[in-house]
Structures are given as C-alpha cells and as structure tokens.
Protein backbone atom coordinates (compact mmCIF):
# COMPACT_ATOMS: atom_id res chain seq x y z
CA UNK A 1 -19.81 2.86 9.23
CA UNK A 2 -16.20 1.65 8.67
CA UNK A 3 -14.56 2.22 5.54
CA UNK A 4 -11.38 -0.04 3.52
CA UNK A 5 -8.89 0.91 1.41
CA UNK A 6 -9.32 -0.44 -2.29
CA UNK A 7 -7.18 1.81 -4.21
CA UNK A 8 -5.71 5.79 -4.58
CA UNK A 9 -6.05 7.77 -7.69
CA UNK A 10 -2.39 8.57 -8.92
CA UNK A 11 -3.32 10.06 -12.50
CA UNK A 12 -5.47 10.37 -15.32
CA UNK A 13 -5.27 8.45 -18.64
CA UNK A 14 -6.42 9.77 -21.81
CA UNK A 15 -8.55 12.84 -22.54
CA UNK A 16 -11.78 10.73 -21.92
CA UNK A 17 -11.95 10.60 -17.90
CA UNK A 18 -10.49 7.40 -16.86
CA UNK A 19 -8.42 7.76 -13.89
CA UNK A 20 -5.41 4.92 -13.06
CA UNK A 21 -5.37 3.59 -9.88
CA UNK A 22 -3.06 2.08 -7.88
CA UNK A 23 -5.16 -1.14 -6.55
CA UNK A 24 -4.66 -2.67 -2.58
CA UNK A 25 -7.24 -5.08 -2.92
CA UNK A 26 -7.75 -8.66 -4.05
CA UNK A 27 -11.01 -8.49 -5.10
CA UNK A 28 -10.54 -6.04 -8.47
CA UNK A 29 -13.04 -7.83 -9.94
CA UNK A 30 -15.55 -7.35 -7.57
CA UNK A 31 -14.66 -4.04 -6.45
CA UNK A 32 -14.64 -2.32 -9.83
CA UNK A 33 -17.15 -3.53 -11.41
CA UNK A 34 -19.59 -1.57 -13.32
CA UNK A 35 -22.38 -0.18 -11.24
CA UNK A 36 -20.28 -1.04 -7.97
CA UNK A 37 -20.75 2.02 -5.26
CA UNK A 38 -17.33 3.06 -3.46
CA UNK A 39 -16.26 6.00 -1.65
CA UNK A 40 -13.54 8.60 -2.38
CA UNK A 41 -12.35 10.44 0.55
CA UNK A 42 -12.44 14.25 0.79
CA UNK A 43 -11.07 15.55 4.23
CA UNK A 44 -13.02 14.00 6.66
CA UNK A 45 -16.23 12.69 4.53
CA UNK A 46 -16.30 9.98 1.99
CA UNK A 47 -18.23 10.42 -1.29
CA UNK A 48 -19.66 8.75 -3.17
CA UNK A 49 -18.61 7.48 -6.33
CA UNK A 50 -19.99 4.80 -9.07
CA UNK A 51 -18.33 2.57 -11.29
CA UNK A 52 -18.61 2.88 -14.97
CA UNK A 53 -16.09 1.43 -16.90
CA UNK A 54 -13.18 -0.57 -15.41
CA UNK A 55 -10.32 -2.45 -17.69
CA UNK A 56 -6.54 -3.22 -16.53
CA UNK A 57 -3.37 -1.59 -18.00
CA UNK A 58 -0.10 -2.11 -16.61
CA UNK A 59 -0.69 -3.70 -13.56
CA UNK A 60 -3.03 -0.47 -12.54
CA UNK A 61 -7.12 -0.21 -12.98
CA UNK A 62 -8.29 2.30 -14.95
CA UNK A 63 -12.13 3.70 -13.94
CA UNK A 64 -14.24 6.13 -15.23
CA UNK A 65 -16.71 7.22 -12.40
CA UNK A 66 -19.94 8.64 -12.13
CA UNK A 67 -20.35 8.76 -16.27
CA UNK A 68 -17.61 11.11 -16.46
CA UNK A 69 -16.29 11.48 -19.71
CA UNK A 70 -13.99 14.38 -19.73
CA UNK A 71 -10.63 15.08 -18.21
CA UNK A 72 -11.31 18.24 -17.00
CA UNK A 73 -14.32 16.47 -15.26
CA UNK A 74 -12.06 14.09 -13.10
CA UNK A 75 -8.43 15.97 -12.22
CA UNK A 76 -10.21 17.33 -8.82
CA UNK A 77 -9.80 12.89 -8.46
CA UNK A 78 -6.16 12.55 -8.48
CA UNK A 79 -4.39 11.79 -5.05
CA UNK A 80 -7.60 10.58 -3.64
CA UNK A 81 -8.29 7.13 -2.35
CA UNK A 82 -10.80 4.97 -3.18
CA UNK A 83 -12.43 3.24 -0.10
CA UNK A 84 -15.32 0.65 0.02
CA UNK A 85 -17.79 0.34 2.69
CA UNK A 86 -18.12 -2.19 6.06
CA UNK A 87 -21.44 -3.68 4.21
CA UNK A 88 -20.20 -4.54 0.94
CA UNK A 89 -16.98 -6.29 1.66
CA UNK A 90 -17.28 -10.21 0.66
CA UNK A 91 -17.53 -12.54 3.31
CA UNK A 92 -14.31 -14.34 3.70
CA UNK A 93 -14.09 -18.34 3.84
CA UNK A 94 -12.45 -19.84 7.33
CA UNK A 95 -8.50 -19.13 7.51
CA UNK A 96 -9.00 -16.08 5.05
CA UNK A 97 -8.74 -12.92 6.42
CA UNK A 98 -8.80 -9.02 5.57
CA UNK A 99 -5.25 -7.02 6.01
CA UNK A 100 -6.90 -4.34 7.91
CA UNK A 101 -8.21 -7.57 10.72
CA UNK A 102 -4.49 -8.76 10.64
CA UNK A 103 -2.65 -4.98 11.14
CA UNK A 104 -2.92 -4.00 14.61
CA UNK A 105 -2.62 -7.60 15.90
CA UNK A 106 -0.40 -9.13 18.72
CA UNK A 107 2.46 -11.44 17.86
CA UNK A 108 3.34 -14.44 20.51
CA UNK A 109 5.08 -17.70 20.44
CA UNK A 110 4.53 -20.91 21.43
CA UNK A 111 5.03 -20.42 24.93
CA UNK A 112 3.06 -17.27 24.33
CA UNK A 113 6.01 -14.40 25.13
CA UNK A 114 4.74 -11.51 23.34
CA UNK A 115 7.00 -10.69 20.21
CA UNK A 116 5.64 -7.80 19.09
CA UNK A 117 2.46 -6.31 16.91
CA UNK A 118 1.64 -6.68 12.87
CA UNK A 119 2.59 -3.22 11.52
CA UNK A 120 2.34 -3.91 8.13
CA UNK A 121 1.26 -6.95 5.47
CA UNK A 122 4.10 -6.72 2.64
CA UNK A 123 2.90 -8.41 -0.89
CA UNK A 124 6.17 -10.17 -2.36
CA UNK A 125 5.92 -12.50 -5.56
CA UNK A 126 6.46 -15.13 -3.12
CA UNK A 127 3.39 -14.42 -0.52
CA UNK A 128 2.75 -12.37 1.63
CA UNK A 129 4.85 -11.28 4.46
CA UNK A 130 4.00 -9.87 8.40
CA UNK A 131 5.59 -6.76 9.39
CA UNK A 132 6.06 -7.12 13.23
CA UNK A 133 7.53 -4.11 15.09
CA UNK A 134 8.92 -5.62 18.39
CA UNK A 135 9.55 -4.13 21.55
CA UNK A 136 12.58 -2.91 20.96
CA UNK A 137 11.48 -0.51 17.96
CA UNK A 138 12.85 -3.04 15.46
CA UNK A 139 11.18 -4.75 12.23
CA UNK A 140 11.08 -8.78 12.10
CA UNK A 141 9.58 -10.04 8.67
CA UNK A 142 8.03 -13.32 8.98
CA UNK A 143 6.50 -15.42 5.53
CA UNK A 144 2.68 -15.68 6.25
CA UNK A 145 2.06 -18.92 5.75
CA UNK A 146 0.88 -22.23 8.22
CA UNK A 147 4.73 -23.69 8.77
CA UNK A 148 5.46 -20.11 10.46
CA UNK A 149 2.06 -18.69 11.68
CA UNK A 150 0.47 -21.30 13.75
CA UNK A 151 -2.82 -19.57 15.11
CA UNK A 152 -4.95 -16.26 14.37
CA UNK A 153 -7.62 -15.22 17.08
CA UNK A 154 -9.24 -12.40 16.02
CA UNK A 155 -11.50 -12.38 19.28
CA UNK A 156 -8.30 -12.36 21.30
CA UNK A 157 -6.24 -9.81 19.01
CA UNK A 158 -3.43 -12.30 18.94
CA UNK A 159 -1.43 -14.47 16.33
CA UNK A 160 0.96 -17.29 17.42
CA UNK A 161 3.74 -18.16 15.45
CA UNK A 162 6.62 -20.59 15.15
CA UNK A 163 9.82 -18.57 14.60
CA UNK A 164 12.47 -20.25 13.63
CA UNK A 165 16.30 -19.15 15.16
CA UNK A 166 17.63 -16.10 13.38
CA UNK A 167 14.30 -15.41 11.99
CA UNK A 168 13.62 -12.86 15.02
C-alpha cells in the first residue's frame, strides 16, 4: 500500500492533547475529519491514528487523535508526519491532479526537447508553481497553469509546456 503526505506534527497546543499541524493537503476537510483513519509514521511502519477533534488556528490544524486528552499522552507525536492511505484518497475530476503524480515527471516542449524533471510543486498566493531541475543542475520555475503547461500524460511520465523566452 502507498502512503501521502497530509501533514507533520510540529507542536502541541494546550494541556488537553491537541497537536498543530502543519497541513500539505487540499482536502483538510476531508482529511481531518472526525472518525477519519490516517497514518503517522514511526521508522519504517505507519500507525495508525484516528481523528477526534479537528478545528483551524492560524493557518495550522489542530487534532486530537485516538481520544487523547492529555499532553503527556501526545508529545511522543511531535515531528511526526501524518500520511493517508492509497485507498482513501478522493478521486480527482479530469485536469486535476495529486502533487505526488506531478513530482517525478518529465518536462518537454513543443517540439518535445526534454527540459528537465518536476522537482518540486511551490504553493504561492498566486498558484501554484513547477519546480523543474534541468540538465544542467539548475532550477526553472514555471506558473502551473494552461497558457504555460500545455499537456500532462501521466501514462507517458511527461508534461509539455510552452515556455516563453527568458522564462528557461
């Protein structure tokens, strides 16, 4: 079974269990809710964990877990990520897609010269943004969006896009 990154456990909050989390998902609705099963990751296992409370504070989720109720219950927590499992991710509608299907892909241009490969997804206020490492070692940034990224083929392992000069 494959496993995705939701969020990591950076502190507690209170003396009544919750833990803050640092989210990297879009579905913190979903995700978090109570009764929801995830997965926190000890070494090379996962474990697993259920939701019990969930609320927002400060642009971070705070969870209490498992009906934990007590601080000393949860500090083991801290540091740890939170992961959700292949079966319970949402199914996507067409032209959406998961970071983790995106990361790892092949970059090429309209006359299909390879450019690079999608290091990294960066979340600006604007958008989002690909992180393409090109041959030569270097970073490009190019704006995710349909004037500058022309084609995804997940089957292939390939984007196209349209770079414009200077953008490379």
């Amino acid at each position: 079974m494959e496993y995705y990154l939701v969020g990591t456990i950076v502190a507690t909050h209170g003396i009544k269990g919750e833990l803050k989390v640092k989210i990297e998902t879009s579905f913190l609705e979903e995700r978090f809710k109570k009764g929801n099963k995830l997965y926190l990751k000890n070494n090379q296992s996962y474990q697993e964990i259920i939701i019990s409370s969930y609320r927002m504070h400060k642009q971070m989720a705070l969870i209490t877990i498992n009906h934990l109720e007590n601080i000393n219950d949860v500090l083991e927590y801290v540091g740890k990520d939170i992961y959700v499992d292949s079966l319970s991710r949402e199914n996507l509608q067409e032209n959406d897609f998961y970071y983790s299907e995106i990361i790892g892909l092949m970059v090429f241009d309209e006359e299909h010269n390879l450019l690079g490969k999608v290091s990294d997804i960066m979340e600006v206020p604007q958008g989002e943004i690909l992180v393409i490492t090109k041959q030569d070692g270097k970073e490009a940034l190019v704006p995710f969006v349909g004037e500058y990224v022309k084609k995804i083929d997940l089957k292939k392992g390939l984007i196209e896009i349209s770079p414009i000069e200077g953008l490379l």
